[in-house]
Structure formats: C-alpha cells, structure tokens
N, C-alpha and C. Protein backbone atom coordinates (compact mmCIF):
# COMPACT_ATOMS: atom_id res chain seq x y z
N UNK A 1 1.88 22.75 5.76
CA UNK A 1 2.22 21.49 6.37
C UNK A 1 2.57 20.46 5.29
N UNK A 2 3.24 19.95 5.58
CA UNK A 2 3.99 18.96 4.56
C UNK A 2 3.24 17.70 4.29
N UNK A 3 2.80 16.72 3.48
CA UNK A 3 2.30 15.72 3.70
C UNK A 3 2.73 14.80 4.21
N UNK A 4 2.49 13.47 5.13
CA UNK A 4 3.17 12.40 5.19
C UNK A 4 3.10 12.03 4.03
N UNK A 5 3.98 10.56 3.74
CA UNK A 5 4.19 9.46 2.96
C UNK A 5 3.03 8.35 3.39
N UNK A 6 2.64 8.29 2.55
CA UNK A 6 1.85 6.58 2.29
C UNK A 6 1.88 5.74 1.58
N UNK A 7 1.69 4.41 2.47
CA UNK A 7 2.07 2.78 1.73
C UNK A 7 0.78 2.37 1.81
N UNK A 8 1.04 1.02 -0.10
CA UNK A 8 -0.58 0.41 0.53
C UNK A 8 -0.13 -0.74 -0.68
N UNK A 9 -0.84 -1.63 0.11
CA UNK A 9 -0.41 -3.37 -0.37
C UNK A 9 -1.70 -3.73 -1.06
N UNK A 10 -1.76 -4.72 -2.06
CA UNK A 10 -2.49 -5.22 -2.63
C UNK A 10 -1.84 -7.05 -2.44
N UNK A 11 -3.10 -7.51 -2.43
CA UNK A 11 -2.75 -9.05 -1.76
C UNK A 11 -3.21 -10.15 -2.05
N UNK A 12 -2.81 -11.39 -2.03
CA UNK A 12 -3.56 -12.13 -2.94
C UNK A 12 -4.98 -12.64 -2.14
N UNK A 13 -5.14 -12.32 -1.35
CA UNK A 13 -5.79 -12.93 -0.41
C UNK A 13 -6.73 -11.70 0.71
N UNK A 14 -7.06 -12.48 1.82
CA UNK A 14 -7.60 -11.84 2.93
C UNK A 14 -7.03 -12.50 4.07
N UNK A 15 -6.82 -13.91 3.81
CA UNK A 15 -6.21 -14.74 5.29
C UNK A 15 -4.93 -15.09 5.69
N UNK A 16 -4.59 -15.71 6.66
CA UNK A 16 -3.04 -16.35 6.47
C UNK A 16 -2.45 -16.25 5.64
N UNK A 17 -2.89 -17.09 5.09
CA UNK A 17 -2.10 -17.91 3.44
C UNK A 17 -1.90 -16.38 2.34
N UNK A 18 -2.47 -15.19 2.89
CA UNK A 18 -2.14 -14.46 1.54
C UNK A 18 -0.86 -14.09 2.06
N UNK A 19 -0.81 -12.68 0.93
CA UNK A 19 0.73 -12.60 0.24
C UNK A 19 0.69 -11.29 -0.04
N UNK A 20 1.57 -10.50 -0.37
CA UNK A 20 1.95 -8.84 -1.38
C UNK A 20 1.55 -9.43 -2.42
N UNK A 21 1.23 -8.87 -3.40
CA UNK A 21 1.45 -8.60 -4.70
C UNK A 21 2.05 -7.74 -5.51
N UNK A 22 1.55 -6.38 -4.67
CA UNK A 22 1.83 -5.11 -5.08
C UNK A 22 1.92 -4.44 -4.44
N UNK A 23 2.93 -3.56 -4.57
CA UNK A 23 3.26 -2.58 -3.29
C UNK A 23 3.68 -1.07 -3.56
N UNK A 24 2.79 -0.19 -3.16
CA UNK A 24 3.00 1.24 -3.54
C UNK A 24 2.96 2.57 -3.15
N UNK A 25 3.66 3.33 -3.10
CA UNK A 25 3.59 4.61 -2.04
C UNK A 25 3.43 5.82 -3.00
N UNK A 26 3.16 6.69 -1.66
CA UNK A 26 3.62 8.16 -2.59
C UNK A 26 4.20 9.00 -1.61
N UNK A 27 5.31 9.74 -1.68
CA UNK A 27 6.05 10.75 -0.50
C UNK A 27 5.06 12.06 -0.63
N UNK A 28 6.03 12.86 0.11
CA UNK A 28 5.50 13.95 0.48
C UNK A 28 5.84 15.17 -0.77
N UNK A 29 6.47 14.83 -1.84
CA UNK A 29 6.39 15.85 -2.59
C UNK A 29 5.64 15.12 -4.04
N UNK A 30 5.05 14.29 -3.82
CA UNK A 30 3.82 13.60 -4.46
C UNK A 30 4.19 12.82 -5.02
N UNK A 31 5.76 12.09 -5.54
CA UNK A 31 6.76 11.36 -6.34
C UNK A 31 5.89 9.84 -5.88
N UNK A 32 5.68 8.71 -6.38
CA UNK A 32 5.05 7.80 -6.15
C UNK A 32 5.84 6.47 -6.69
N UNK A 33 5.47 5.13 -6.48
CA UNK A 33 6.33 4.08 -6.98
C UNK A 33 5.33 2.73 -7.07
N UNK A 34 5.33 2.30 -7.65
CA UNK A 34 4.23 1.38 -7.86
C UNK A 34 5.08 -0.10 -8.21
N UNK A 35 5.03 -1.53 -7.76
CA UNK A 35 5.43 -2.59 -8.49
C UNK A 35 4.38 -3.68 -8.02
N UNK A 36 4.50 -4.31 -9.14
CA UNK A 36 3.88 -6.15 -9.04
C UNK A 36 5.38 -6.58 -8.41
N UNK A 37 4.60 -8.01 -7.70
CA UNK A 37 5.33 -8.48 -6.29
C UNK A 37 5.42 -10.00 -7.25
N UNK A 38 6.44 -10.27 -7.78
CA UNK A 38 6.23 -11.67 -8.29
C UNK A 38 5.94 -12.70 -6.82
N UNK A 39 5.24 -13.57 -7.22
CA UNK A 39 5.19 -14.79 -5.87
C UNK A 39 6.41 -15.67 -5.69
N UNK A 40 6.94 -15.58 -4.27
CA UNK A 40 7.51 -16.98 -3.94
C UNK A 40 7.12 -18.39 -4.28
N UNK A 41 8.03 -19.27 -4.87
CA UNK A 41 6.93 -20.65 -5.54
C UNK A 41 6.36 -21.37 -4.25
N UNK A 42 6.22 -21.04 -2.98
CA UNK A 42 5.74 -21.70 -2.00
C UNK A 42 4.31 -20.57 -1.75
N UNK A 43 3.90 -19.38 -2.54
CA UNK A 43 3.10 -18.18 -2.64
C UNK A 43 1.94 -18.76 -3.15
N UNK A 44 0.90 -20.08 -2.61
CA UNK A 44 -0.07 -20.19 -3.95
C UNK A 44 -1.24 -19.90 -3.44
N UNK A 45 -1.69 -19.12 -2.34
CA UNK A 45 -2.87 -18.73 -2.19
C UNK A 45 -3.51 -17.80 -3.30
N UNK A 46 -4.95 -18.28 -3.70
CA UNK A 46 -4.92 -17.33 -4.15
C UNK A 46 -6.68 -17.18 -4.26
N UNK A 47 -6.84 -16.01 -3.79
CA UNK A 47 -8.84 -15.55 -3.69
C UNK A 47 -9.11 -14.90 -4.83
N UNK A 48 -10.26 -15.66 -5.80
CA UNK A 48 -10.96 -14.49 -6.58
C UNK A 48 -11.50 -13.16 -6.51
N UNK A 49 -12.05 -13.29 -5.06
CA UNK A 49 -13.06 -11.90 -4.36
C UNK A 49 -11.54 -11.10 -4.73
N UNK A 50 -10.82 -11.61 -3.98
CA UNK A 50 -9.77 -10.31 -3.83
C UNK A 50 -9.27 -9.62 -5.07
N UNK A 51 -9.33 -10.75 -6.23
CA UNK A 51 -8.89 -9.89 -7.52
C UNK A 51 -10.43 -9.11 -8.22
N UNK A 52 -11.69 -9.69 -7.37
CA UNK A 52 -12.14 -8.93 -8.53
C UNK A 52 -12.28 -7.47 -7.58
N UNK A 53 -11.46 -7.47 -6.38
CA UNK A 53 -11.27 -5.72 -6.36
C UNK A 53 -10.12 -5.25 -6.66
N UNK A 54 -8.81 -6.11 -6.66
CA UNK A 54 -7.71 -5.03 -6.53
C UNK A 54 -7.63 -5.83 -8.60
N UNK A 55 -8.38 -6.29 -9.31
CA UNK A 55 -8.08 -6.63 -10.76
C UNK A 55 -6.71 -7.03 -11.47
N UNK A 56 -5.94 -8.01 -10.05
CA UNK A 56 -4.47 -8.07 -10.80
C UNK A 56 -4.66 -9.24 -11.08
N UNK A 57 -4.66 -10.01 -12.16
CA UNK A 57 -4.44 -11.71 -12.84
C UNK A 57 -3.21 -12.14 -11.63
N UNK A 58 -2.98 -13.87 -11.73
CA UNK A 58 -1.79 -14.24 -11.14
C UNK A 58 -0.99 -14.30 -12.22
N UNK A 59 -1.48 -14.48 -13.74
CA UNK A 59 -0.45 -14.09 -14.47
C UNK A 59 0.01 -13.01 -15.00
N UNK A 60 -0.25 -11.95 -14.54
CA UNK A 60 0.42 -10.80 -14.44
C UNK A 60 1.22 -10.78 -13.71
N UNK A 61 1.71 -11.58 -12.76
CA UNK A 61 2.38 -11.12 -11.78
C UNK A 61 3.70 -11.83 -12.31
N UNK A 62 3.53 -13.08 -12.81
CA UNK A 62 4.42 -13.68 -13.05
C UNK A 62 5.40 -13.15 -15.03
N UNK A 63 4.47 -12.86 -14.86
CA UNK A 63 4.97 -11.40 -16.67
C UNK A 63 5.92 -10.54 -15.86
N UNK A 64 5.39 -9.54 -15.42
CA UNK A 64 5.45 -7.60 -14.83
C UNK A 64 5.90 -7.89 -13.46
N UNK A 65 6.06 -8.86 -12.67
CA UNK A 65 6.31 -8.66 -11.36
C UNK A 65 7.90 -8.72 -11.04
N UNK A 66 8.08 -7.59 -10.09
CA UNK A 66 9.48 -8.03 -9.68
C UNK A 66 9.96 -9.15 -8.74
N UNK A 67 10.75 -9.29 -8.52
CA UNK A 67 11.31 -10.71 -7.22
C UNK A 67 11.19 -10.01 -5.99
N UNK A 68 11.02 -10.46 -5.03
CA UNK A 68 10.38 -10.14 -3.83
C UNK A 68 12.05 -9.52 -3.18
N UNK A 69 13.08 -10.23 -3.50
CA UNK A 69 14.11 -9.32 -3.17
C UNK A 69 14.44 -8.04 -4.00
N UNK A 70 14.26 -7.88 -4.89
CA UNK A 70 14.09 -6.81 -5.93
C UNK A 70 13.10 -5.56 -5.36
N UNK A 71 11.70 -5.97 -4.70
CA UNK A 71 11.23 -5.10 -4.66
C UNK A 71 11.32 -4.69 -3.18
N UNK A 72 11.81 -5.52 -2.15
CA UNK A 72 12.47 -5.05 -0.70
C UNK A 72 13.35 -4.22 -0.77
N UNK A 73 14.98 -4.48 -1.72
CA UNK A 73 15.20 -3.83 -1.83
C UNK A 73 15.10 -2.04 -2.32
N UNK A 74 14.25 -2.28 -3.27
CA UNK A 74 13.83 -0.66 -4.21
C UNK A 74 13.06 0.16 -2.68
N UNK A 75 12.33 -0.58 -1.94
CA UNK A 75 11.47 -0.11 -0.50
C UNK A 75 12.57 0.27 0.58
N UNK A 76 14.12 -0.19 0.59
CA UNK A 76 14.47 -0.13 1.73
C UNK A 76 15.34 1.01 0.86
N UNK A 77 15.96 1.59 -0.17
CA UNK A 77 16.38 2.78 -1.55
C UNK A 77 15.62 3.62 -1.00
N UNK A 78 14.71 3.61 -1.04
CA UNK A 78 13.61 4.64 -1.83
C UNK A 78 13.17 5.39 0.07
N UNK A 79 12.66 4.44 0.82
CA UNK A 79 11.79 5.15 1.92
C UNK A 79 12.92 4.61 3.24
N UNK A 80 14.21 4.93 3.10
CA UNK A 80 14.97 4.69 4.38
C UNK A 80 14.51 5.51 5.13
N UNK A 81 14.95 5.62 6.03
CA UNK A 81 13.97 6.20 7.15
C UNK A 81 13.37 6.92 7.88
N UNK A 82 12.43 6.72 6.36
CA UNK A 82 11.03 7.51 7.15
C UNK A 82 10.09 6.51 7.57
N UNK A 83 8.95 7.32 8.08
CA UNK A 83 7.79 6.69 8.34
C UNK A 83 6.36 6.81 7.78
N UNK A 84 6.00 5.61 7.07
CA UNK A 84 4.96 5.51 5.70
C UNK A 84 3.68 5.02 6.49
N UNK A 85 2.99 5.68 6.21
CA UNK A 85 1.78 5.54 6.93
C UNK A 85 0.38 4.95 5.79
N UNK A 86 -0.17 3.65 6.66
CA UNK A 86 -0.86 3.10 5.95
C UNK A 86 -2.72 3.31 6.70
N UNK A 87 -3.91 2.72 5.80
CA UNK A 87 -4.90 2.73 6.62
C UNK A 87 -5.20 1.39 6.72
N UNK A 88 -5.01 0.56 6.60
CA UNK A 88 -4.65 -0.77 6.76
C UNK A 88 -3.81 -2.25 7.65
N UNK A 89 -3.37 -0.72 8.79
CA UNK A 89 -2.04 -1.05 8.88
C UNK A 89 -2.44 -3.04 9.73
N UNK A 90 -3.23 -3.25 10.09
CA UNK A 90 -3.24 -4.38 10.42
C UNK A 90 -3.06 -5.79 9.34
N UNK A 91 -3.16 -4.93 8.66
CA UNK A 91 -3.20 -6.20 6.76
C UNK A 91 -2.04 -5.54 6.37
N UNK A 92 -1.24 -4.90 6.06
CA UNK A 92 -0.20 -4.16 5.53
C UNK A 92 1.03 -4.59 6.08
N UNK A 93 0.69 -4.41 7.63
CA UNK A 93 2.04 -5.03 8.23
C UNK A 93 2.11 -6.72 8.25
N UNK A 94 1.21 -7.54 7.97
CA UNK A 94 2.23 -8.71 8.50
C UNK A 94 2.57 -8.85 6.40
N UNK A 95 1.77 -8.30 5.50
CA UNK A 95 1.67 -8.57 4.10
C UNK A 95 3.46 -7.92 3.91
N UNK A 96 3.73 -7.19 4.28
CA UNK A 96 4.85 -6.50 4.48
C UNK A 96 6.25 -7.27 4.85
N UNK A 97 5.78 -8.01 5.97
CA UNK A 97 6.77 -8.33 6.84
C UNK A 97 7.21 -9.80 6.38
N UNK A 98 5.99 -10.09 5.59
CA UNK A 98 6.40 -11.74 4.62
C UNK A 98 7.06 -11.23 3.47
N UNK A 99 6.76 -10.18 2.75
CA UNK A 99 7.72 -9.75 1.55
C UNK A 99 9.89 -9.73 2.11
N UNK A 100 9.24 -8.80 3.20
CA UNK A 100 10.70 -8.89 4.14
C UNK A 100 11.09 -10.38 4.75
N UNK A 101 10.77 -10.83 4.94
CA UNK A 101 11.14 -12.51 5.60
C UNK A 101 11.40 -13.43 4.36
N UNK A 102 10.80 -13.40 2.96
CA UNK A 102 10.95 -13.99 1.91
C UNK A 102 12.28 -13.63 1.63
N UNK A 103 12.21 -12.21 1.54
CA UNK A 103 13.59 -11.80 1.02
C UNK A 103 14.95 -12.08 2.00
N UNK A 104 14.92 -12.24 3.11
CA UNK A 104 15.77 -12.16 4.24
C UNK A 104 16.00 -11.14 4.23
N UNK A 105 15.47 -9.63 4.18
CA UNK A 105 16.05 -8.72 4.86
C UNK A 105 14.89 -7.61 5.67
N UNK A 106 15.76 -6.73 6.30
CA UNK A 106 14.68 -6.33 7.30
C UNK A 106 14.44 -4.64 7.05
N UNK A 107 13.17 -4.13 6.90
CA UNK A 107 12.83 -2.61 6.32
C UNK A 107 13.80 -1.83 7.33
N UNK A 108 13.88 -0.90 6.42
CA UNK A 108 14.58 0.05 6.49
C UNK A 108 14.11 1.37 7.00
N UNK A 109 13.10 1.20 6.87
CA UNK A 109 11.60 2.03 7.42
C UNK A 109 10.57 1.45 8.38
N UNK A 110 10.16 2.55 8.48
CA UNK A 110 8.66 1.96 9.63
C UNK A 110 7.45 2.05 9.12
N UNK A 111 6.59 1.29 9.66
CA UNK A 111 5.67 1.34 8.51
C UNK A 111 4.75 1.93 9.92
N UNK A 112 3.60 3.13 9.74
CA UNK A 112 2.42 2.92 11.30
C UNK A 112 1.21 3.43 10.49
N UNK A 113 0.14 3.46 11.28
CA UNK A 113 -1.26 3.70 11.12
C UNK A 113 -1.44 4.66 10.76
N UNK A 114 -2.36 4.91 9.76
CA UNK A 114 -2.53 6.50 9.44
C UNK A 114 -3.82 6.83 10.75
N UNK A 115 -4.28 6.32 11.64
CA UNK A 115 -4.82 6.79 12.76
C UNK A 115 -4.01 7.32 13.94
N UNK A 116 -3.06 7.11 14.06
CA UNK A 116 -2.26 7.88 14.25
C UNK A 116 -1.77 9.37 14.08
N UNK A 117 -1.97 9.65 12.69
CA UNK A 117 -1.98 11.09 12.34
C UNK A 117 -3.46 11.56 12.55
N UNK A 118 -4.59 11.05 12.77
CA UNK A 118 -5.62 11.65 12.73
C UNK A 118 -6.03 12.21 14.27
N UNK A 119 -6.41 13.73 14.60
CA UNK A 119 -7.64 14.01 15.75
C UNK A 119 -8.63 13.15 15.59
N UNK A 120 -9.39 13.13 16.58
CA UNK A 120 -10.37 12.91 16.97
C UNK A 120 -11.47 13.23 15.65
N UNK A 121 -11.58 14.59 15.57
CA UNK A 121 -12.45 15.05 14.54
C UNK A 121 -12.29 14.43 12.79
N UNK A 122 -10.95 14.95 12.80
CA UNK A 122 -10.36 14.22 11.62
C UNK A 122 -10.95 12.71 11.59
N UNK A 123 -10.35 11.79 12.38
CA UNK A 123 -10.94 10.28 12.35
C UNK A 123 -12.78 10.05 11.86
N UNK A 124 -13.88 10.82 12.96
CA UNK A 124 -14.78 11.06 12.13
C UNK A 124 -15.43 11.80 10.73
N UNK A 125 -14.32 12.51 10.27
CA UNK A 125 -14.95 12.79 8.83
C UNK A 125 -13.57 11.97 7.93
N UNK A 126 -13.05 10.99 8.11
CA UNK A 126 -12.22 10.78 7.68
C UNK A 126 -13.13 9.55 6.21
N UNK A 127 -14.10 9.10 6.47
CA UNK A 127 -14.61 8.09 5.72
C UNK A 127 -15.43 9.17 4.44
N UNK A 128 -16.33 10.13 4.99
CA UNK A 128 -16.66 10.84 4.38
C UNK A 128 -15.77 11.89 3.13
N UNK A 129 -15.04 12.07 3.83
CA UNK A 129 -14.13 12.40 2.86
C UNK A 129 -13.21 11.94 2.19
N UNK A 130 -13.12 10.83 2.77
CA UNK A 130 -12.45 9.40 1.34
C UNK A 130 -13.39 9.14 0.54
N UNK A 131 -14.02 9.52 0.84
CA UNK A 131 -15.75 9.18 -0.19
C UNK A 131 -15.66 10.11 -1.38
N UNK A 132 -15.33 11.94 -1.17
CA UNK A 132 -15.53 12.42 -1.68
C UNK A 132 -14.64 12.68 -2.62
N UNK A 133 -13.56 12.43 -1.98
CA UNK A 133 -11.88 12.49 -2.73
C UNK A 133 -11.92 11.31 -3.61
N UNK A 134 -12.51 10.31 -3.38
CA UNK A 134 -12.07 8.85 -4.44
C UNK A 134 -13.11 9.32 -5.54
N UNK A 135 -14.42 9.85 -5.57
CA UNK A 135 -14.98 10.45 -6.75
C UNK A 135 -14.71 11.47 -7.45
N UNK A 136 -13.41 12.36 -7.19
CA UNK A 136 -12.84 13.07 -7.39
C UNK A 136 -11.89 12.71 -8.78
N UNK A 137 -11.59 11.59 -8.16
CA UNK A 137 -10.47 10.56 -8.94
C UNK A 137 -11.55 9.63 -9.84
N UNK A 138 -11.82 9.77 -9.85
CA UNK A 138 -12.77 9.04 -11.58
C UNK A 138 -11.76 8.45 -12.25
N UNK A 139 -12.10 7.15 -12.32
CA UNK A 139 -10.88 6.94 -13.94
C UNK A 139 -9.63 6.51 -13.39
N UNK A 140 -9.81 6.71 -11.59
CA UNK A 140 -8.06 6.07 -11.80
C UNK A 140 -8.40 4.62 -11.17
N UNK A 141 -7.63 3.86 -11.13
CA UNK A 141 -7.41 2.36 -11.03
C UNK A 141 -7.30 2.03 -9.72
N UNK A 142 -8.22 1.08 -8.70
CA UNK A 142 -7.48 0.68 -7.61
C UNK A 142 -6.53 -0.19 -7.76
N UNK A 143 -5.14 0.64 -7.77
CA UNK A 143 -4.17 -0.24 -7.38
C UNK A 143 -2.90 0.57 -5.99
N UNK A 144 -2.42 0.23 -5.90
CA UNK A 144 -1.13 0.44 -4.76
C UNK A 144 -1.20 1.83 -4.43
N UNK A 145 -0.61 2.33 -5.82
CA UNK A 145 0.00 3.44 -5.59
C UNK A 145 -1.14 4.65 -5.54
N UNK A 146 -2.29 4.44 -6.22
CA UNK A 146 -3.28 5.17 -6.63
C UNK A 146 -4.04 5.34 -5.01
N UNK A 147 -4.21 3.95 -4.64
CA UNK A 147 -4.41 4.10 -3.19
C UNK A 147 -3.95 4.62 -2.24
N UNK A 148 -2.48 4.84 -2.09
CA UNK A 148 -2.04 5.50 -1.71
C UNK A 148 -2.08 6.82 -1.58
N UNK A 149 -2.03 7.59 -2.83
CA UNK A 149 -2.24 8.77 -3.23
C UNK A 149 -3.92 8.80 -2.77
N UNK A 150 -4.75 8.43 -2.46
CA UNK A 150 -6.23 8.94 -2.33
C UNK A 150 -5.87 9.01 -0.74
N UNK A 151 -5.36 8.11 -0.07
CA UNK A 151 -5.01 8.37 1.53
C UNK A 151 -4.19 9.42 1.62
N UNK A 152 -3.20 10.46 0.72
CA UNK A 152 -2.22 11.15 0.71
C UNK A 152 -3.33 12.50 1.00
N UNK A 153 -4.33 12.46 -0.19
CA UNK A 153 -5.31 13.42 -0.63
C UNK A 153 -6.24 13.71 0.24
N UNK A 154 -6.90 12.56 0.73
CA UNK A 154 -7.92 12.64 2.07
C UNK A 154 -7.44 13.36 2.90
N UNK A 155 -5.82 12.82 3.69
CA UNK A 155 -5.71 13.77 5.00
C UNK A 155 -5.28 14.77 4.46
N UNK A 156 -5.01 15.38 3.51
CA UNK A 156 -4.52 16.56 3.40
C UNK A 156 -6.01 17.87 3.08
N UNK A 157 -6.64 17.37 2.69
CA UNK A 157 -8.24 17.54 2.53
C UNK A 157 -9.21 18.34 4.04
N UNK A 158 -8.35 17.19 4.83
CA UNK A 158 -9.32 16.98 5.98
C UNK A 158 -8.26 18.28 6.70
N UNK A 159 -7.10 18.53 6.44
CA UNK A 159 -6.48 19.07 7.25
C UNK A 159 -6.69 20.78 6.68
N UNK A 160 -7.04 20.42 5.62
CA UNK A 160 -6.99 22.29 5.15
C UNK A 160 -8.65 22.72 5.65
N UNK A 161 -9.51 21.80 6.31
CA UNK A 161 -10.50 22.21 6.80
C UNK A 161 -11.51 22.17 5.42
C-alpha cells in the first residue's frame, strides 16, 4: 500500500491572530519539503509557549524565510492535486488558508484529516503508536517536515499491523 502524503504547519501562535511560519510535507515516495514562512508586515502575533515547542526565533524567519507568495506557490508546484493529509487539520486549515489569502491565490490541492484515513481500531492505537514512532526518531527536530514524516511513519506502522 502506498503511503499518503502529509502536511504540517508550524505557527506563530495558538489563536486568531496566529499565522504559518513553516510549512512542510512529505509524499508518498518519502521526498519531503520543508520552508520558513516569512511574515506579512500586518503578521505580528506572536506566543512564546508556541516557540518554546516548535523553537523557531521571529528572527529567523525574517533571515531564512520565504515570502508567503513564494512559498504558496512552491505548495501549489509541488502537491497539485493531490490530497495531503494533516492531524491537525482544524489548526492547519485556516493557518493554511491565511498563507493562501495573503498571497491571493488559491491551493491547488486539498488539504483533509488524517482521521479520515484511520479505522476505528487504527484511531485507537493511533496515539500509542505516535508515541512509539517519535522515540524511534531521537534526535530529530520538531519542525514541519519532520512532523510530517512521524504522521507518514505512524500510519504506515499502524497499517502493517
């Protein structure tokens, strides 16, 4: 069975006022893409809690980050249309849909729930075995793409039984 594709946002925030920062997938033949989301100058939310999990400075973003049309575009290149499946998808999609509205243009893809791909059964060992798969991964970084890839790893985990 082939893997899906997964997306996963890093943000400046938790509320309204946040934003993308970073945005990163990995397809189904494991190829992955990772970028910093430079901010719109009207972009100034900004939560400590949230960096001291996802560890991105705001001046990193403004160094290493691409322009929010820059990186819509490389998203609407890269994942035309398929469908990228997030676990987040309630924070993902509107974080998403402001990167797309900043930029004026509209994905090229769909973005849906990785509950969606899950049974019943799957859904309950699905935490447990993100548990076991992210200690697996020692050493790698929460960021976008890495996240991604651990949601790539989990269901594929859960699916080989």
């Amino acid at each position: 069975m082939e893997a899906p594709a997964f997306l996963d946002i890093e943000a400046s925030g938790f509320g309204r006022s946040s934003y993308p920062i970073e945005v990163g997938y990995v397809l189904p033949d494991g190829s992955s893409f990772c970028s910093l989301i430079r901010p719109a100058p009207h972009w100034t939310h900004w939560d400590p809690a949230a960096e001291k999990i996802h560890h991105i400075q705001r001046e990193m973003l403004a160094q290493y980050g691409r322009s929010v049309i820059e990186v819509a575009q490389l998203l609407n290149d890269r994942l035309h249309g398929r469908t990228v499946f997030s676990d987040g998808w309630a924070h993902d999609y509107p974080w998403l849909a402001a990167l797309y509205e900043e930029a004026e243009m509209a994905p090229s893809f769909k973005l849906d729930s990785l509950r969606s791909l899950l049974s019943e059964r799957e859904a309950l060992d699905w935490e447990a075995t993100r548990l076991l798969m992210s200690h697996s991964m020692v050493g790698v970084r929460h960021r976008a793409s890495a996240d991604a890839r651990l949601l790539q790893s989990t269901l594929m985990r859960l699916r080989a039984g």
